[in-house]
N, C-alpha and C. Protein backbone atom coordinates (compact mmCIF):
# COMPACT_ATOMS: atom_id res chain seq x y z
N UNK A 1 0.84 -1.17 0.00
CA UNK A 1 0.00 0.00 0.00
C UNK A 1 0.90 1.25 0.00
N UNK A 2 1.06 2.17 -1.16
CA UNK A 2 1.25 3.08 -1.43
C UNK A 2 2.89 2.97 -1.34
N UNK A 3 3.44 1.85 -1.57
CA UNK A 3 4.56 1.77 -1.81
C UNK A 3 5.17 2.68 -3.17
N UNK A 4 4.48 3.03 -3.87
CA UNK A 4 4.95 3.44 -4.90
C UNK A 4 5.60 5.08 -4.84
N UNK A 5 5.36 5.98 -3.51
CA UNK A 5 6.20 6.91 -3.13
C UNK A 5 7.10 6.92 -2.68
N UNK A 6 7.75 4.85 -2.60
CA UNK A 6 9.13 5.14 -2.45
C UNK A 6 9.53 5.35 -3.38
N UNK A 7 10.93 5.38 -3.26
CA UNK A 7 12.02 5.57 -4.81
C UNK A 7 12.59 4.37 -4.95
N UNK A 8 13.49 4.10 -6.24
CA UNK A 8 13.88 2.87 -6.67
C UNK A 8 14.50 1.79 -5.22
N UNK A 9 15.38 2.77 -4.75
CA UNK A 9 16.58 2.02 -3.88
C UNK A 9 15.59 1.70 -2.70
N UNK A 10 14.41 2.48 -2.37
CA UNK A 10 13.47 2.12 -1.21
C UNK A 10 12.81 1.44 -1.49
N UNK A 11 12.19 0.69 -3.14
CA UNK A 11 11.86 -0.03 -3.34
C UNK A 11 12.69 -1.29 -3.03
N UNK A 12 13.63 -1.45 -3.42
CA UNK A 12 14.39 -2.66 -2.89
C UNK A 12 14.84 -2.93 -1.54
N UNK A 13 15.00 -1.94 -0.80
CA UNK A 13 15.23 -2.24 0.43
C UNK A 13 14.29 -2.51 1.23
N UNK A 14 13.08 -2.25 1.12
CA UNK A 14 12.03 -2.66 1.89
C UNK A 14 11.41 -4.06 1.10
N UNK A 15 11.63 -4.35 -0.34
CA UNK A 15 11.63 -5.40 -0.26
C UNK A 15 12.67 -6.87 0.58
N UNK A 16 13.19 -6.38 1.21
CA UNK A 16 14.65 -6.77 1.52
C UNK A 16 14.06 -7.12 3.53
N UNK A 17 13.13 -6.01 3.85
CA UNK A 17 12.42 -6.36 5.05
C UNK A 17 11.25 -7.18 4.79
N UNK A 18 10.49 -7.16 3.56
CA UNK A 18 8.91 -7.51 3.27
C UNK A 18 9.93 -9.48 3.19
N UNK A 19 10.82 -9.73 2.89
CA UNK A 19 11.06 -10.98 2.64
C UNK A 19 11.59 -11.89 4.02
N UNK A 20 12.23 -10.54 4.88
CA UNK A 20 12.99 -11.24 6.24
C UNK A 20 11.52 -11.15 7.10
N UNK A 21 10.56 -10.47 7.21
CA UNK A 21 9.56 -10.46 7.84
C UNK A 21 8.59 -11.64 7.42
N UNK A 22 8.69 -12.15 6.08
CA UNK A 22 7.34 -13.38 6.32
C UNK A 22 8.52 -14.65 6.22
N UNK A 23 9.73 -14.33 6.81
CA UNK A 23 10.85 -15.64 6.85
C UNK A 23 10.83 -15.73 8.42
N UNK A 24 10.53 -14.49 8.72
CA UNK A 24 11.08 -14.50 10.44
C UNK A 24 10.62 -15.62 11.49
N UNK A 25 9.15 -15.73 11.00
CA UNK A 25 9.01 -17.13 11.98
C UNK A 25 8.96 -18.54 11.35
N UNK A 26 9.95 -18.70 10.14
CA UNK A 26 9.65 -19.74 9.68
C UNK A 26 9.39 -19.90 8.18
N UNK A 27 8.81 -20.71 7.67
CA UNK A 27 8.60 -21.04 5.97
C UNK A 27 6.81 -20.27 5.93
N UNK A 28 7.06 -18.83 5.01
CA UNK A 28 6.02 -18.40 4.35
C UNK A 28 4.85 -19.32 4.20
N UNK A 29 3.74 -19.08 4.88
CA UNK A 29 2.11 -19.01 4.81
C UNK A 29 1.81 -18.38 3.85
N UNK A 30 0.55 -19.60 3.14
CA UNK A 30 -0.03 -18.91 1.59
C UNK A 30 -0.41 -17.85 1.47
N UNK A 31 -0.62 -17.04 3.01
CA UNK A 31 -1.18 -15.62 2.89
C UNK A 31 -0.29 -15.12 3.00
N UNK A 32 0.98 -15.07 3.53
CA UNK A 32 2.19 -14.31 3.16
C UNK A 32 2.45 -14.04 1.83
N UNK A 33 3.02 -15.48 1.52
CA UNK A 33 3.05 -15.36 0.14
C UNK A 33 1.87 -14.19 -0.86
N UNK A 34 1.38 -14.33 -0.28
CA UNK A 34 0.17 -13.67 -1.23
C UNK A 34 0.14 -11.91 -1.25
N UNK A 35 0.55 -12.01 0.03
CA UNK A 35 0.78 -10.96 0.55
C UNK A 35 2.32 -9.98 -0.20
N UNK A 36 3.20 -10.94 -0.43
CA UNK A 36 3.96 -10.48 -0.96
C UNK A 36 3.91 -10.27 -2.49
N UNK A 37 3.38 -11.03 -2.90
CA UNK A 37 3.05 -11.16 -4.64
C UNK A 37 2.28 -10.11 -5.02
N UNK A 38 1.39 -9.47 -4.01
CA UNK A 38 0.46 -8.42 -4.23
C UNK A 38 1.43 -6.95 -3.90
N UNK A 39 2.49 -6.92 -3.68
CA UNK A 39 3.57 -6.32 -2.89
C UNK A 39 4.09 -6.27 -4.17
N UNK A 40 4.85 -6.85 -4.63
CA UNK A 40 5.57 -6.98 -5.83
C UNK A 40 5.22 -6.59 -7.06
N UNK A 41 3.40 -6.80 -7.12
CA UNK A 41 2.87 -6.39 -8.21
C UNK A 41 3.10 -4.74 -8.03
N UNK A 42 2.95 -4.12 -6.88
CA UNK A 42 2.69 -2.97 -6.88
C UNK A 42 4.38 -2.31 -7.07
N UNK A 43 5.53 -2.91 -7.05
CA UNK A 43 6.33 -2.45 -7.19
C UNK A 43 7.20 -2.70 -8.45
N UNK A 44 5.92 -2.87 -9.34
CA UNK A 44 6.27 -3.59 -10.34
C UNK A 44 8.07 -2.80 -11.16
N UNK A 45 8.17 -1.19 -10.99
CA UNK A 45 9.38 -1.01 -11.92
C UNK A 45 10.58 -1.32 -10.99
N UNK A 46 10.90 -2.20 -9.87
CA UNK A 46 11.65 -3.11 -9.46
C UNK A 46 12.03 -4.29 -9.42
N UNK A 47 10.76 -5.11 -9.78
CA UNK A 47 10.52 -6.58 -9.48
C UNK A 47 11.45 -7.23 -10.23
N UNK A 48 11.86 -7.04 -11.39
CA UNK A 48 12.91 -7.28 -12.68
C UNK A 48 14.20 -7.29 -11.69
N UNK A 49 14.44 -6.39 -11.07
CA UNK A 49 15.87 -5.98 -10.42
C UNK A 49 16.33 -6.94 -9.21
N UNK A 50 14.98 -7.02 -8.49
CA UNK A 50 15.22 -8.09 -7.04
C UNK A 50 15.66 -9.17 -7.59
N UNK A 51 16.57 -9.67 -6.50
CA UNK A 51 17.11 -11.31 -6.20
C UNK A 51 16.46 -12.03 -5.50
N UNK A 52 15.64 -11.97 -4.54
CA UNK A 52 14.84 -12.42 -3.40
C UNK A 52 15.53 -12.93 -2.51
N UNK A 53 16.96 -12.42 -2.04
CA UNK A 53 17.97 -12.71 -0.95
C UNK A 53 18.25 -11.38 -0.80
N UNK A 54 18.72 -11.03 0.75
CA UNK A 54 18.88 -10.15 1.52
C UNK A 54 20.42 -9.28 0.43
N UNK A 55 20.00 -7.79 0.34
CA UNK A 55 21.20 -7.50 -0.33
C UNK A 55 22.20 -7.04 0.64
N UNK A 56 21.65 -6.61 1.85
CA UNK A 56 22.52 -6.27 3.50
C UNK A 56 21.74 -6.83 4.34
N UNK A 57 22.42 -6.36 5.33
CA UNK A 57 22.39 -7.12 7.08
C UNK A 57 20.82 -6.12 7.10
N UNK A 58 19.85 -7.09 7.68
CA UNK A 58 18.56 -6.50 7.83
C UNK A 58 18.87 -4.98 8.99
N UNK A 59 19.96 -5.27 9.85
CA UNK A 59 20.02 -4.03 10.54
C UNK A 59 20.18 -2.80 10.04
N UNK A 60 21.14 -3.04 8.76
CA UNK A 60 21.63 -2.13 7.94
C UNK A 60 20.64 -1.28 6.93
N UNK A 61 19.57 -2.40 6.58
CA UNK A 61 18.43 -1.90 6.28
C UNK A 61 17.41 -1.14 6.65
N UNK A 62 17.10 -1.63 8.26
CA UNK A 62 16.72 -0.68 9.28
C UNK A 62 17.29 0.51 9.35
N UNK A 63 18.52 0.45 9.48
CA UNK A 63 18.98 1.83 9.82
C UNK A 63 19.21 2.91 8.41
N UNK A 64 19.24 2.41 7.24
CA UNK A 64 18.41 2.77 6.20
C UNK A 64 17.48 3.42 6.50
N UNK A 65 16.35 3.09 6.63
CA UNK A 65 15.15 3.27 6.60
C UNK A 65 14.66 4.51 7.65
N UNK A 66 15.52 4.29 8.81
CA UNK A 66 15.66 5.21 10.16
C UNK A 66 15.99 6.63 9.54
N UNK A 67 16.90 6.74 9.00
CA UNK A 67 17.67 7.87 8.24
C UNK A 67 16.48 8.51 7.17
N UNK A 68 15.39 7.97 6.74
CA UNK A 68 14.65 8.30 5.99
C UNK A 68 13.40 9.55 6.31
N UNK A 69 12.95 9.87 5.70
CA UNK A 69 11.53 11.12 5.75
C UNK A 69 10.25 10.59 6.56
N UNK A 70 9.89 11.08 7.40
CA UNK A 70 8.48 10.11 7.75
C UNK A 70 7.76 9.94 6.96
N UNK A 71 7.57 10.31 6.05
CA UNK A 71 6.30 9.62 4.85
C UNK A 71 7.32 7.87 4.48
N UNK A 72 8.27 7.91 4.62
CA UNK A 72 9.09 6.90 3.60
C UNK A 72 8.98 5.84 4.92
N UNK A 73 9.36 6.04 6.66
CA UNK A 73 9.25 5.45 6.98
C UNK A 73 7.76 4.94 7.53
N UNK A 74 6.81 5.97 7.43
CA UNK A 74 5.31 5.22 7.76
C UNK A 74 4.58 4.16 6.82
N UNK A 75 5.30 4.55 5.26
CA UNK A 75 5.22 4.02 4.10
C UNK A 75 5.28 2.18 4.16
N UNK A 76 6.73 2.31 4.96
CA UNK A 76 7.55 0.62 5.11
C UNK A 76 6.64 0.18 6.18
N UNK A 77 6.66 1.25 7.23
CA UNK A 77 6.05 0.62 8.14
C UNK A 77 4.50 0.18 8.56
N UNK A 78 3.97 0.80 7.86
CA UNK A 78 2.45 0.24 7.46
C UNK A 78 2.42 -1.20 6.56
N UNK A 79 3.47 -1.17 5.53
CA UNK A 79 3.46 -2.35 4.78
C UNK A 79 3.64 -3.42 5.55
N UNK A 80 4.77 -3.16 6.87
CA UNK A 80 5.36 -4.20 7.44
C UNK A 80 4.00 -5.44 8.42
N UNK A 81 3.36 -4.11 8.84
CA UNK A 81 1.72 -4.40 9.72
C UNK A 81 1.34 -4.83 8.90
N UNK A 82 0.99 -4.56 7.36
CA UNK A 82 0.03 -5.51 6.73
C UNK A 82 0.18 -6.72 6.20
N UNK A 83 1.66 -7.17 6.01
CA UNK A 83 2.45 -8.20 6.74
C UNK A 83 1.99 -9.23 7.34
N UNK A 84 2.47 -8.83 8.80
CA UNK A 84 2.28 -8.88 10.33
C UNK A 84 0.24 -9.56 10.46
N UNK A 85 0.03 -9.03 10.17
CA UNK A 85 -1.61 -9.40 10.45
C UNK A 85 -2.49 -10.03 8.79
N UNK A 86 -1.81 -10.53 7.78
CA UNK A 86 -2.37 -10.84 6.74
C UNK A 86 -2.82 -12.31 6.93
N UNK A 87 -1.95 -13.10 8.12
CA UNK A 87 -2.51 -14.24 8.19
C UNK A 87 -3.15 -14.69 9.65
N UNK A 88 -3.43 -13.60 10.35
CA UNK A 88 -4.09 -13.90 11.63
C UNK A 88 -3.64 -14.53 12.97
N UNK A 89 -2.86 -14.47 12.61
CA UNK A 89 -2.15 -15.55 13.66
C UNK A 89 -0.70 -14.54 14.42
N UNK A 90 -0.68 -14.78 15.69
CA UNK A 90 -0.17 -13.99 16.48
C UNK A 90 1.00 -14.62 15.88
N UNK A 91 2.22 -13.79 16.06
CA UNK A 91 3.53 -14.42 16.21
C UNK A 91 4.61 -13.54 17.07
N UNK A 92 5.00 -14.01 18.15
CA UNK A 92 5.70 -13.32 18.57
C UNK A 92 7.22 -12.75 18.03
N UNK A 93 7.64 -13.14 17.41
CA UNK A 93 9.12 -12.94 16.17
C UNK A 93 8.39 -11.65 15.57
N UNK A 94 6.84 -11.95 14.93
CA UNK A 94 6.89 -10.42 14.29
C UNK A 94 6.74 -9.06 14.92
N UNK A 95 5.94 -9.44 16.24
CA UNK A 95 5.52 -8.48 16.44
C UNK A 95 7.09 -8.13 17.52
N UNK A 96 8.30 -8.26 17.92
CA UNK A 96 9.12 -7.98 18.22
C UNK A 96 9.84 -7.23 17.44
N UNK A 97 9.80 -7.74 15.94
CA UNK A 97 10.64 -7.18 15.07
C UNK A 97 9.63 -5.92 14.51
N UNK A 98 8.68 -5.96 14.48
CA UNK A 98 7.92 -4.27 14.45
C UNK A 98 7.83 -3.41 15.94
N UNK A 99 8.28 -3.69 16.99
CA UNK A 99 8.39 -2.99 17.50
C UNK A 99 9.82 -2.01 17.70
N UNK A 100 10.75 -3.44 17.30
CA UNK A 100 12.15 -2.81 16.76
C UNK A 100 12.28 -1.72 15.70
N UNK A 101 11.31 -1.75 15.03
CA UNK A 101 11.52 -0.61 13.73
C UNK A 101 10.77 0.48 14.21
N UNK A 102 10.03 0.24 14.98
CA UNK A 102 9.02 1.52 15.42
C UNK A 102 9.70 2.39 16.19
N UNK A 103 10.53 1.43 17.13
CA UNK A 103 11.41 2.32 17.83
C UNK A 103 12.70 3.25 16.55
N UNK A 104 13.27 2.48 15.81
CA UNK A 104 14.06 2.38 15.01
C UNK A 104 13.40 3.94 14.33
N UNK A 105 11.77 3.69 14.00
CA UNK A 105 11.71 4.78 12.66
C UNK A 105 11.04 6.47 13.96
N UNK A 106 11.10 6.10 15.07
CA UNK A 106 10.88 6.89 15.90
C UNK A 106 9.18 7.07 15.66
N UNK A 107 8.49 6.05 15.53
CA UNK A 107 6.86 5.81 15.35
C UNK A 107 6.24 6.20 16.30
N UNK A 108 5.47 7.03 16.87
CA UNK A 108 4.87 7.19 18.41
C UNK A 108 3.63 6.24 18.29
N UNK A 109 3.17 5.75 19.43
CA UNK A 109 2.21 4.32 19.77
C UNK A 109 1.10 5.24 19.03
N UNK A 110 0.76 6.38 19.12
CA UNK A 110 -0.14 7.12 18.31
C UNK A 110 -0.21 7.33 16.52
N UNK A 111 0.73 7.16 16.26
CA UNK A 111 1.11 6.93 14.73
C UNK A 111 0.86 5.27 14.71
N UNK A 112 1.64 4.52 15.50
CA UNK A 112 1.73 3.22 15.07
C UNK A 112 -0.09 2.70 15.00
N UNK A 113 -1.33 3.33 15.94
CA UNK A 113 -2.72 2.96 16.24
C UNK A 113 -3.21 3.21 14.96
N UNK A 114 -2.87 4.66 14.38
CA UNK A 114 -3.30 5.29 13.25
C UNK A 114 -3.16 4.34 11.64
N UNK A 115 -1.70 3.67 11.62
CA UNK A 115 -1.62 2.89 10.88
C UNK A 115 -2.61 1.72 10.79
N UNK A 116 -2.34 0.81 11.74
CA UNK A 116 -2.52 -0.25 11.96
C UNK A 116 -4.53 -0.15 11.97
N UNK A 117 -4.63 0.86 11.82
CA UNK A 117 -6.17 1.21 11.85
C UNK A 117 -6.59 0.89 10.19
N UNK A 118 -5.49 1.60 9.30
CA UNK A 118 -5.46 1.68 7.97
C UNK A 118 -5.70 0.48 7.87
N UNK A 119 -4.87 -0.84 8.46
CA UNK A 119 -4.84 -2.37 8.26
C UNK A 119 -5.96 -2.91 7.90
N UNK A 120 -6.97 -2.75 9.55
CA UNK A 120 -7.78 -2.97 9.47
C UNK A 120 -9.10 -2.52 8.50
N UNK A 121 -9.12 -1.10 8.34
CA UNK A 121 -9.94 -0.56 7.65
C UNK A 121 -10.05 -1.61 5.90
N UNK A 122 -8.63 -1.81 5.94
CA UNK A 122 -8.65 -1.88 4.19
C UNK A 122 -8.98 -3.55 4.32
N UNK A 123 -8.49 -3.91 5.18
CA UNK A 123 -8.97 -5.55 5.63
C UNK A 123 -10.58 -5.84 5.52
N UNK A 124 -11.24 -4.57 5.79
CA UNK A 124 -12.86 -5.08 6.32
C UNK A 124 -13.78 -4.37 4.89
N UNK A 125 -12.80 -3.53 4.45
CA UNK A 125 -13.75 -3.34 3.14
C UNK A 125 -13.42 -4.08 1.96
N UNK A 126 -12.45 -5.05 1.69
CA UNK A 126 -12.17 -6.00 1.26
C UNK A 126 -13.35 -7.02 1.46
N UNK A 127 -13.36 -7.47 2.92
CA UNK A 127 -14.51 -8.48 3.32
C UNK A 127 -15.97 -8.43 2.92
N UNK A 128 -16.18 -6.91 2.85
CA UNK A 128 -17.35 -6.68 2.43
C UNK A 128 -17.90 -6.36 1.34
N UNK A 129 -16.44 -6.00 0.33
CA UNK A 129 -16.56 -6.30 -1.15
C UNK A 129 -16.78 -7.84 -1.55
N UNK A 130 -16.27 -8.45 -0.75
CA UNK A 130 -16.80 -10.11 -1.08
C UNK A 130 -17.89 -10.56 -0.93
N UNK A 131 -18.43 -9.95 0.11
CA UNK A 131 -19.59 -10.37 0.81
C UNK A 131 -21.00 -9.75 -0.17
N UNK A 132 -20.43 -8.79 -0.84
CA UNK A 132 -21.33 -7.92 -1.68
C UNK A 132 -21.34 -8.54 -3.08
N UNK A 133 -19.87 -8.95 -3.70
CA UNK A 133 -20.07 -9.82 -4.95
C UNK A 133 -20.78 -10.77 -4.57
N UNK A 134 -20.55 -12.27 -3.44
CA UNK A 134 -20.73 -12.87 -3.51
C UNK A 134 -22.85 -13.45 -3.22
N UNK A 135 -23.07 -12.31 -2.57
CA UNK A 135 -24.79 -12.08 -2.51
C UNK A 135 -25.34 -11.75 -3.48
């Protein structure tokens, strides 16, 4: 979501978190996966360029990202939540490693509610676009 106001090199580097984040607890869930493919589509004038292996130390990436504009880091970090909650299931690995970046992108728990609201919002009108084709 709205990845496309990053720039090239933020395109790849946050693909670079979008891949260590649905690895972090393990072998990718079909909704990860899905999650990412829908990710990729949207970043489509990169997708050609990625390797799908880490091009630096995920810290290095972070701190990338830290160094960045708040639009660039609410940008990653909303993606990272939609992530994080695409397959329902708690995991403690992720939600450690988004709290690391939150601290990292200097997120206040008030920004991070605001996002994670977006999550949900776009989650439930999804549901109810289904619910509306499918009646």
């Amino acid at each position: 979501m709205f990845l496309s106001l990053l720039n090239k090199k933020e395109m790849l580097k946050f693909l670079d978190l979008a891949i260590y984040m649905v690895d972090i607890d393990g072998e990718p869930t079909q909704y990860e996966k899905r999650i990412l493919t829908k990710m990729m589509a949207e970043l489509d004038e990169v997708k050609d360029e990625y390797s799908f292996r880490l091009t630096d130390s995920v810290e290095n990436t972070i701190d990338f990202f830290a160094k960045s504009n708040k639009v660039v880091k609410n940008v990653v970090y909303l993606n990272l939540v939609t992530i994080s909650m695409e397959d329902d299931l708690y995991n403690t690995s992720e939600l450690l490693f988004l709290e690391k970046i939150q601290k990292k992108f200097d997120i206040s728990a008030e920004k991070r509610r605001e996002l994670i609201s977006i999550v949900y919002a776009e989650r439930d009108l999804r549901e109810k676009a289904i619910r509306v084709i499918k009646n």
